[in-house]
C-alpha atoms as a PDB file:
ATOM      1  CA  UNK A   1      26.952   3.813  16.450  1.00  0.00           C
ATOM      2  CA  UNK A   2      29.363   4.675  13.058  1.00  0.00           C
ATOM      3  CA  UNK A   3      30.648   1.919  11.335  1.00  0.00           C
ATOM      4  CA  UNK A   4      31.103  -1.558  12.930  1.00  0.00           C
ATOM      5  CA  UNK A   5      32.840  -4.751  11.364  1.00  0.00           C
ATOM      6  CA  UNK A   6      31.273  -7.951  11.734  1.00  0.00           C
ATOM      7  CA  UNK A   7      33.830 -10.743  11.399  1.00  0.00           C
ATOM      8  CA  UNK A   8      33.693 -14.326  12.025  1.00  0.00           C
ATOM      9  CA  UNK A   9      33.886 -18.122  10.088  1.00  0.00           C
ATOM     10  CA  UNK A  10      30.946 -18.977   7.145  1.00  0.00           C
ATOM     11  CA  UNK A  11      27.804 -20.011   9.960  1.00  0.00           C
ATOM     12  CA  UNK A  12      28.921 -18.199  12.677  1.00  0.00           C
ATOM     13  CA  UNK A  13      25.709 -15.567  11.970  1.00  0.00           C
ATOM     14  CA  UNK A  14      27.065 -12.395  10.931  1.00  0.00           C
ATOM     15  CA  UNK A  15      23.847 -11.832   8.662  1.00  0.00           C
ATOM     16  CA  UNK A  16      21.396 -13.107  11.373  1.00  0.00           C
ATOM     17  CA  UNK A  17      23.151 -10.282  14.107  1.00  0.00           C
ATOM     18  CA  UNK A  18      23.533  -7.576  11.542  1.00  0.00           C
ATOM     19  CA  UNK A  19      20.075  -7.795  10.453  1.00  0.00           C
ATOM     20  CA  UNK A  20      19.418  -7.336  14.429  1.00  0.00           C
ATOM     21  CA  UNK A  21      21.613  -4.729  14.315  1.00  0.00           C
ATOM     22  CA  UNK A  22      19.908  -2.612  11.654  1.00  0.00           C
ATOM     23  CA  UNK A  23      16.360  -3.114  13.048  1.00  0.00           C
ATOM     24  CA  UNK A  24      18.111  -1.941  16.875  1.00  0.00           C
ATOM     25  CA  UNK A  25      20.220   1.144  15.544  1.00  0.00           C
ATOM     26  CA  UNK A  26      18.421   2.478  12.348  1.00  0.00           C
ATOM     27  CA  UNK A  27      22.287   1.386  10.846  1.00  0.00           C
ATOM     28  CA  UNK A  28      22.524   0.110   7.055  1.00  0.00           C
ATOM     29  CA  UNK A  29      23.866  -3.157   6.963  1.00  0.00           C
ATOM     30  CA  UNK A  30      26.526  -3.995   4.284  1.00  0.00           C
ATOM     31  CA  UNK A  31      26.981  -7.099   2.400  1.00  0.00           C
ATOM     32  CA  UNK A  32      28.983  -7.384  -0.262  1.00  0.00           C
ATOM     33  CA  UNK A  33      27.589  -9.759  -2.171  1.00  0.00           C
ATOM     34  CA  UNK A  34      24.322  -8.118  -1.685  1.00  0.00           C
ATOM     35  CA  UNK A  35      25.461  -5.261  -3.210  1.00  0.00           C
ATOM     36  CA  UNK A  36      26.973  -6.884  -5.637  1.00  0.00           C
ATOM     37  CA  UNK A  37      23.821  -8.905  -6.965  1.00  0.00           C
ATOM     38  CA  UNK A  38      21.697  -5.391  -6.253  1.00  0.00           C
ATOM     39  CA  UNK A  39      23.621  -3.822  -8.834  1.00  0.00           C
ATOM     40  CA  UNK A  40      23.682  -6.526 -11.152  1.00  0.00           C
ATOM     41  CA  UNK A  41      20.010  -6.399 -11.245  1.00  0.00           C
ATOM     42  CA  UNK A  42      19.407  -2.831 -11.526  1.00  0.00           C
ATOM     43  CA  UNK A  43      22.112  -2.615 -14.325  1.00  0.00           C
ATOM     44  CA  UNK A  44      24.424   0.274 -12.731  1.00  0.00           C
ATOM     45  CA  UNK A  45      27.674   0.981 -14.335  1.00  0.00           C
ATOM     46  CA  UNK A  46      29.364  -0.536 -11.792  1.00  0.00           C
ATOM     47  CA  UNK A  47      26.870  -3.409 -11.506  1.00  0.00           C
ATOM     48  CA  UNK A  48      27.997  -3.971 -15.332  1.00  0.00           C
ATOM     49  CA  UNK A  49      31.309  -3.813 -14.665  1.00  0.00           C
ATOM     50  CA  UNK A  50      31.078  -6.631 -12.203  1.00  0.00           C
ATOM     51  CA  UNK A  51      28.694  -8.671 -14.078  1.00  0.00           C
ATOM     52  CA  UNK A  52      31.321  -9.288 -16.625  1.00  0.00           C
ATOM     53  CA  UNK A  53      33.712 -10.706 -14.059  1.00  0.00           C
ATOM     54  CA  UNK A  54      30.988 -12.739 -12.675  1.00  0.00           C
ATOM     55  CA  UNK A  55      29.745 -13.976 -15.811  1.00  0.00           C
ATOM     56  CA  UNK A  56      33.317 -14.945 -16.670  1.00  0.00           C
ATOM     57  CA  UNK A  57      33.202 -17.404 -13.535  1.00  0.00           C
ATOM     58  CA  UNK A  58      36.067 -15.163 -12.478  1.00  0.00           C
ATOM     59  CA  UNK A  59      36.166 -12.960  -8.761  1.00  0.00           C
ATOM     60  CA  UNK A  60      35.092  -9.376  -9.032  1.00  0.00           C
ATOM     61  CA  UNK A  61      38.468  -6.927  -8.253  1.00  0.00           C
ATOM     62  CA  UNK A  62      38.618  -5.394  -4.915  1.00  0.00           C
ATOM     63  CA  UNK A  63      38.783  -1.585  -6.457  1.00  0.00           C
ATOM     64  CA  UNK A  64      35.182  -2.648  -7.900  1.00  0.00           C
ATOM     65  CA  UNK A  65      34.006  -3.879  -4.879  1.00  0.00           C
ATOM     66  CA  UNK A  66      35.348  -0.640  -3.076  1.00  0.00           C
ATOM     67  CA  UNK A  67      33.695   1.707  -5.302  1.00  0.00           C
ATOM     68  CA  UNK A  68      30.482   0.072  -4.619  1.00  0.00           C
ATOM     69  CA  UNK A  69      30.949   0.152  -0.946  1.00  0.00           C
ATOM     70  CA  UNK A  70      31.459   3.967  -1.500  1.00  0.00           C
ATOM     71  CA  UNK A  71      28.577   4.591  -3.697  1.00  0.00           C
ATOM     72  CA  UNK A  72      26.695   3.166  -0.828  1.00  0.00           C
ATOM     73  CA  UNK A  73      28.249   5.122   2.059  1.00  0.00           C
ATOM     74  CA  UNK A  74      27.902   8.663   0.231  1.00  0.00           C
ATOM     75  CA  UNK A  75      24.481   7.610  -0.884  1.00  0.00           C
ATOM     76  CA  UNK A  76      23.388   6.969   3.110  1.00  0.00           C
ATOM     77  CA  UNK A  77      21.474   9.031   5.416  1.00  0.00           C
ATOM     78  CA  UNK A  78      21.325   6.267   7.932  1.00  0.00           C
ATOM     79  CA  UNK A  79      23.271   6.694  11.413  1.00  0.00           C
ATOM     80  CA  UNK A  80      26.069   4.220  11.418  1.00  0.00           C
ATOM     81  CA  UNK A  81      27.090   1.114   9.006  1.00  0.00           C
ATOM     82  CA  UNK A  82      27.431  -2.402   9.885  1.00  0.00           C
ATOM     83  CA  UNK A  83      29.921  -4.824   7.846  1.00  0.00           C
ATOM     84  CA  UNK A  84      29.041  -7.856   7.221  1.00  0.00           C
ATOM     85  CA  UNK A  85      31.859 -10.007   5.920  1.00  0.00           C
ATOM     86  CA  UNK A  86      33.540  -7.394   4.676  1.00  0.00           C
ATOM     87  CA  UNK A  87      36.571  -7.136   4.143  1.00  0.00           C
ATOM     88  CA  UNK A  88      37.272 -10.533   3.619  1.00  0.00           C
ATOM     89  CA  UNK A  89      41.280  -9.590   3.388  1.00  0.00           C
ATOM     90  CA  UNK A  90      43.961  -7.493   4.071  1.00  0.00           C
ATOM     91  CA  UNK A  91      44.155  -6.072   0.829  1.00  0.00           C
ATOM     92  CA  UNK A  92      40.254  -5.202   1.275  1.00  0.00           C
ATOM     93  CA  UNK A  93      40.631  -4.013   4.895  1.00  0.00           C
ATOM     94  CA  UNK A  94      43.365  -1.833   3.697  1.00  0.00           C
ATOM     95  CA  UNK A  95      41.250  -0.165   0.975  1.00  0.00           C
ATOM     96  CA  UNK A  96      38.293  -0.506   3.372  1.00  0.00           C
ATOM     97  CA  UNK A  97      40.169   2.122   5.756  1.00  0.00           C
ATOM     98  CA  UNK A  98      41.745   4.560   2.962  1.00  0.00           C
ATOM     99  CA  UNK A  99      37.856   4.806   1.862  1.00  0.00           C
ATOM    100  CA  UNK A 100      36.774   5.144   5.403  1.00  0.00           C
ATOM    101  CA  UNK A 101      39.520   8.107   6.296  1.00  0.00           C
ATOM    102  CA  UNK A 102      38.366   9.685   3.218  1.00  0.00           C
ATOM    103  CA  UNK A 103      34.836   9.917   4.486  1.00  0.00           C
ATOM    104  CA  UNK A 104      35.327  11.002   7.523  1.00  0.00           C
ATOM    105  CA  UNK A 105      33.124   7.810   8.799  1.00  0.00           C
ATOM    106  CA  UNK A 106      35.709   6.089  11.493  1.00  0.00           C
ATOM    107  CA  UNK A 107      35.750   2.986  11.997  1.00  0.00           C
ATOM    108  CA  UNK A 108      34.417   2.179  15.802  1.00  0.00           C
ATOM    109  CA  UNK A 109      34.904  -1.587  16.682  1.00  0.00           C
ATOM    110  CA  UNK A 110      35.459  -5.297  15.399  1.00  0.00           C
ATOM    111  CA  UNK A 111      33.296  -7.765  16.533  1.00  0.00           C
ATOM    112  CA  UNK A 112      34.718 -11.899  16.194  1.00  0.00           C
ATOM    113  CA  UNK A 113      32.067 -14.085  16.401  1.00  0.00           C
ATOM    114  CA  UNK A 114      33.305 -17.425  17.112  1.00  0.00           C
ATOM    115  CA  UNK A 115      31.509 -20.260  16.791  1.00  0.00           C
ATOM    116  CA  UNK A 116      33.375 -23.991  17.210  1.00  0.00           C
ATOM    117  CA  UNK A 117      34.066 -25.838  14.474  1.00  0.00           C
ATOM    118  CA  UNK A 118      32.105 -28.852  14.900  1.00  0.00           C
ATOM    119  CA  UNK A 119      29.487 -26.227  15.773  1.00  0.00           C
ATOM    120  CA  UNK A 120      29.778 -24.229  12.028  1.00  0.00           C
ATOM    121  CA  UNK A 121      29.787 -27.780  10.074  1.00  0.00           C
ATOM    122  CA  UNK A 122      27.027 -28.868  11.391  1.00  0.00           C
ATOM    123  CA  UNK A 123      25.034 -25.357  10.564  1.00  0.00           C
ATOM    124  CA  UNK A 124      25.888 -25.077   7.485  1.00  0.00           C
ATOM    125  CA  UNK A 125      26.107 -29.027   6.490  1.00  0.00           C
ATOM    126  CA  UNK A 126      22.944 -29.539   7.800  1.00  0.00           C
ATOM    127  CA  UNK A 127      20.738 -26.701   6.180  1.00  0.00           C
ATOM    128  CA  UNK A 128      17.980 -27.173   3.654  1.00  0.00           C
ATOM    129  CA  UNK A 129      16.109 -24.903   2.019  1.00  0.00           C
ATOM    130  CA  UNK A 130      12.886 -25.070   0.252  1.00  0.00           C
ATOM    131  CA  UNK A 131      13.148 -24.227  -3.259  1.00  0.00           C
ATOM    132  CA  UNK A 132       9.525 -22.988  -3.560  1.00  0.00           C
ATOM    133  CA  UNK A 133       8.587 -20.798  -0.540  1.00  0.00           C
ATOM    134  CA  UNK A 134      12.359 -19.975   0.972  1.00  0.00           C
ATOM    135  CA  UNK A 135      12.315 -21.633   4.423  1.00  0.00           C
ATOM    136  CA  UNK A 136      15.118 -23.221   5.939  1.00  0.00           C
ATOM    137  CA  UNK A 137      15.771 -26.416   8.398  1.00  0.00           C
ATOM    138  CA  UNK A 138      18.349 -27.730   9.552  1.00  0.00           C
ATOM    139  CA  UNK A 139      18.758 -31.405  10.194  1.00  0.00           C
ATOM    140  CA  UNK A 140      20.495 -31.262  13.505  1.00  0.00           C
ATOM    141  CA  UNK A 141      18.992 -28.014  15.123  1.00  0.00           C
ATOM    142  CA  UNK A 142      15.704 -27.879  13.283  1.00  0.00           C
ATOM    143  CA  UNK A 143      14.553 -30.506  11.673  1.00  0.00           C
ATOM    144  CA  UNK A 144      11.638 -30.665   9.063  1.00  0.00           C
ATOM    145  CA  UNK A 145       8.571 -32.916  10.759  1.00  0.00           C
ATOM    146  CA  UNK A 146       8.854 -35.415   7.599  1.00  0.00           C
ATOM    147  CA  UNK A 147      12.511 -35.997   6.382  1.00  0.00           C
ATOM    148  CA  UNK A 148      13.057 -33.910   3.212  1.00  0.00           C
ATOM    149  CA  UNK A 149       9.687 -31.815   3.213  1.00  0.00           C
ATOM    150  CA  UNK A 150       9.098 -28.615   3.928  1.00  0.00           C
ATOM    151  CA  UNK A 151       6.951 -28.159   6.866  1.00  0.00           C
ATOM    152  CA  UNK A 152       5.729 -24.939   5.029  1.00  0.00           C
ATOM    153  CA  UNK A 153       4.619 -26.162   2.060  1.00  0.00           C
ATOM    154  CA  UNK A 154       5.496 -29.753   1.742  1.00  0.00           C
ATOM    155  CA  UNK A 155       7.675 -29.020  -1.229  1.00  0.00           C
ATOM    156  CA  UNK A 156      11.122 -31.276  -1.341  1.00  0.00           C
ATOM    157  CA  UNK A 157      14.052 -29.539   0.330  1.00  0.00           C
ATOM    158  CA  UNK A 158      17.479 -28.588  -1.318  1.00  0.00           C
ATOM    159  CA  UNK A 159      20.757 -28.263   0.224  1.00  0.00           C
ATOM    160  CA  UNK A 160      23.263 -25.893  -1.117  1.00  0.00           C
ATOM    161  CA  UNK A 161      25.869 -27.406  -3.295  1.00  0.00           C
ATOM    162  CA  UNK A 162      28.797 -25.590  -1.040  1.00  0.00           C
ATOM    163  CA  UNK A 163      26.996 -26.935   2.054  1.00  0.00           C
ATOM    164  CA  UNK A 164      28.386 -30.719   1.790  1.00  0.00           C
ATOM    165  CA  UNK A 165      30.431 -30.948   4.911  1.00  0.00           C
ATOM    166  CA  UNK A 166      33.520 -31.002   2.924  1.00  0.00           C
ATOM    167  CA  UNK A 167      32.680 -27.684   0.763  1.00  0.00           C
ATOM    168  CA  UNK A 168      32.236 -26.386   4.389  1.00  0.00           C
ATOM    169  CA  UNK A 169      35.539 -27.361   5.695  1.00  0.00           C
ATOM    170  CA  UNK A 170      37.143 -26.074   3.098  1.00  0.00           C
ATOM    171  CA  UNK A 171      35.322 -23.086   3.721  1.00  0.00           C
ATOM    172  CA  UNK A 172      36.292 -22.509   6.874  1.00  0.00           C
ATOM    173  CA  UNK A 173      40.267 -23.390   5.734  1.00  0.00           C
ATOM    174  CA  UNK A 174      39.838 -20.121   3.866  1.00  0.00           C
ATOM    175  CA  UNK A 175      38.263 -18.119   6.581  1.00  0.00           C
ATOM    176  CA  UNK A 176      41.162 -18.925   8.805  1.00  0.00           C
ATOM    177  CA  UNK A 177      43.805 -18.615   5.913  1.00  0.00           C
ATOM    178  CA  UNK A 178      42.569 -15.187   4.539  1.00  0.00           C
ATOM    179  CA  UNK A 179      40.190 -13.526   7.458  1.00  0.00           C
ATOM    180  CA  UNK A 180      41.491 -14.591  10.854  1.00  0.00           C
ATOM    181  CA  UNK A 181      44.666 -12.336  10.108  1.00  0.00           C
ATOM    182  CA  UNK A 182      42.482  -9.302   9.840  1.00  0.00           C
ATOM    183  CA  UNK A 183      42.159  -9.643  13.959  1.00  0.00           C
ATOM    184  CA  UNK A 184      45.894  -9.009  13.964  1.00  0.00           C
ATOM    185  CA  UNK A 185      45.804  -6.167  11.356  1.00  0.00           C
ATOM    186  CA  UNK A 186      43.009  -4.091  13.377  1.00  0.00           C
ATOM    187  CA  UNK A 187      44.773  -4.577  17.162  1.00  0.00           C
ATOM    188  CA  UNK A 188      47.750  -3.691  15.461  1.00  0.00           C
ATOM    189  CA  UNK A 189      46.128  -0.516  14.153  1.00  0.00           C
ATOM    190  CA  UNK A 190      44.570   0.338  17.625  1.00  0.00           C
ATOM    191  CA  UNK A 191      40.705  -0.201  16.426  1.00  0.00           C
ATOM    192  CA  UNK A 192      38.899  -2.181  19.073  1.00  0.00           C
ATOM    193  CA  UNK A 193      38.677  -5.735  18.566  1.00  0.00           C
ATOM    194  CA  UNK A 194      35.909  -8.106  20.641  1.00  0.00           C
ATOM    195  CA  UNK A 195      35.818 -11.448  20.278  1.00  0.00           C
ATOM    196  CA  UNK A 196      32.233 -12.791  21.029  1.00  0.00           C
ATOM    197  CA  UNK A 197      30.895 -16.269  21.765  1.00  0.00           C
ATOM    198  CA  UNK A 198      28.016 -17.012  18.926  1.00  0.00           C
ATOM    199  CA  UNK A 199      27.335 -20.622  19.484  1.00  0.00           C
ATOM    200  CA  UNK A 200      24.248 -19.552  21.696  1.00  0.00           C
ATOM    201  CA  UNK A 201      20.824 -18.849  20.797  1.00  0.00           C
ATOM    202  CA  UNK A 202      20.493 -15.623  18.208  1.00  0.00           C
ATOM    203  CA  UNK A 203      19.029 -13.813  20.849  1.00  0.00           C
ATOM    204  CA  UNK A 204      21.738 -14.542  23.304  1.00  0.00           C
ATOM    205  CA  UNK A 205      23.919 -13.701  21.199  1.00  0.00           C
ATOM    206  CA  UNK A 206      22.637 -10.421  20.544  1.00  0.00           C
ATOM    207  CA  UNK A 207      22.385  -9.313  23.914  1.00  0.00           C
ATOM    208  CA  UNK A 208      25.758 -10.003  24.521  1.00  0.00           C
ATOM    209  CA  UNK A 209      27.017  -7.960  21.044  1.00  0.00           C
ATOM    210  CA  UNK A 210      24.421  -5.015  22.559  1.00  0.00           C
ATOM    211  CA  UNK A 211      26.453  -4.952  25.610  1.00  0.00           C
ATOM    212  CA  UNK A 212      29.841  -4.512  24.093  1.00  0.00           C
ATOM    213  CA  UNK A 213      28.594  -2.546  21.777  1.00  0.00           C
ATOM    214  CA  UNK A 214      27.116   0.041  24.816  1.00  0.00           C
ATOM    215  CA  UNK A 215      29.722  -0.566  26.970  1.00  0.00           C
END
């Protein structure tokens, strides 16, 4: 596998099948954001660079967020890249490709994963996390034994402040606003596009991407 793009609505589990993906294939997964917070931490120049936008409250430029993707594609020995979530627009997807053709690392596929609506809400409305040892419920899907409490370590749970359902919904305005065109943009360029169901299990779901993805 080269390089894959994993698109799809905030809940639809991009991370969850990526993170499959990279234990399957050997591939580095790429999130921005990760990225982004990895070299904020480790105090790279570009990792300054973006702190100051971040710090600012403000969102970090696309040619930053570019360069980092590139620091991270020349600096990998892995076979194959998976996107996760990136790009997030055209303007990205169009700098994502000049930076791809430069590499020589073509792009293979685009995966959708779509999820219903009603279906993403209630993901990401519904999640707590604990604040002390990381694990997450969810109220409708996986609910903690004793309302509120971790069933780890019986700490209080938290929910994310853009997890209220209407955070979420707006959300998912974005997605469609910003992202959904991006289908358009890659058919358009001839890159195959697959649009795959994700409101199953995890591992249902990943069977299904495996089989598209060895087709």
């Amino acid at each position: 596998m080269r390089s894959l793009i994993l698109l799809g609505a905030p809940g639809a589990g991009k991370g969850t099948q990526g993170a499959l993906l990279t234990k399957r294939y050997g591939t580095r997964r790429i999130a921005t954001g990760d990225l982004l917070r990895d070299a904020v931490r480790r105090g790279t120049p570009l990792g300054q660079k973006a702190k100051g936008f971040l710090d600012a409250g403000e969102l970090v430029p696309d040619d930053v967020v570019l360069d980092l993707v590139r620091e991270v594609l020349a600096q990998s020995e892995r076979s194959g890249v998976v996107f996760d979530g990136f790009p997030r627009t055209l303007p990205q997807a169009e700098g994502l490709d000049r930076l791809l053709d430069e590499l020589d690392q073509p792009l293979e596929a685009v995966v959708v994963i779509e999820v219903p609506e009603d279906v993403l809400v209630q993901r990401l409305s519904g999640r707590r996390q604990c604040p002390h040892c990381g694990a997450v419920h969810n109220v409708y899907f996986t609910p903690p034994r004793q309302p509120g409490v971790c069933d780890r370590c019986g700490a209080n749970l938290a929910q994310r402040s853009d997890d209220d359902a209407a955070t979420v919904r707006r959300r998912l305005t974005v997605y469609r606003e910003q992202t959904e065109p991006l289908v358009a943009y890659y058919r358009r360029r001839g890159t195959p596009v697959h649009v795959l169901k994700g409101d199953g299990s995890a591992g249902d779901v990943h069977r299904d991407l495996v089989r598209i993805l060895e087709r």
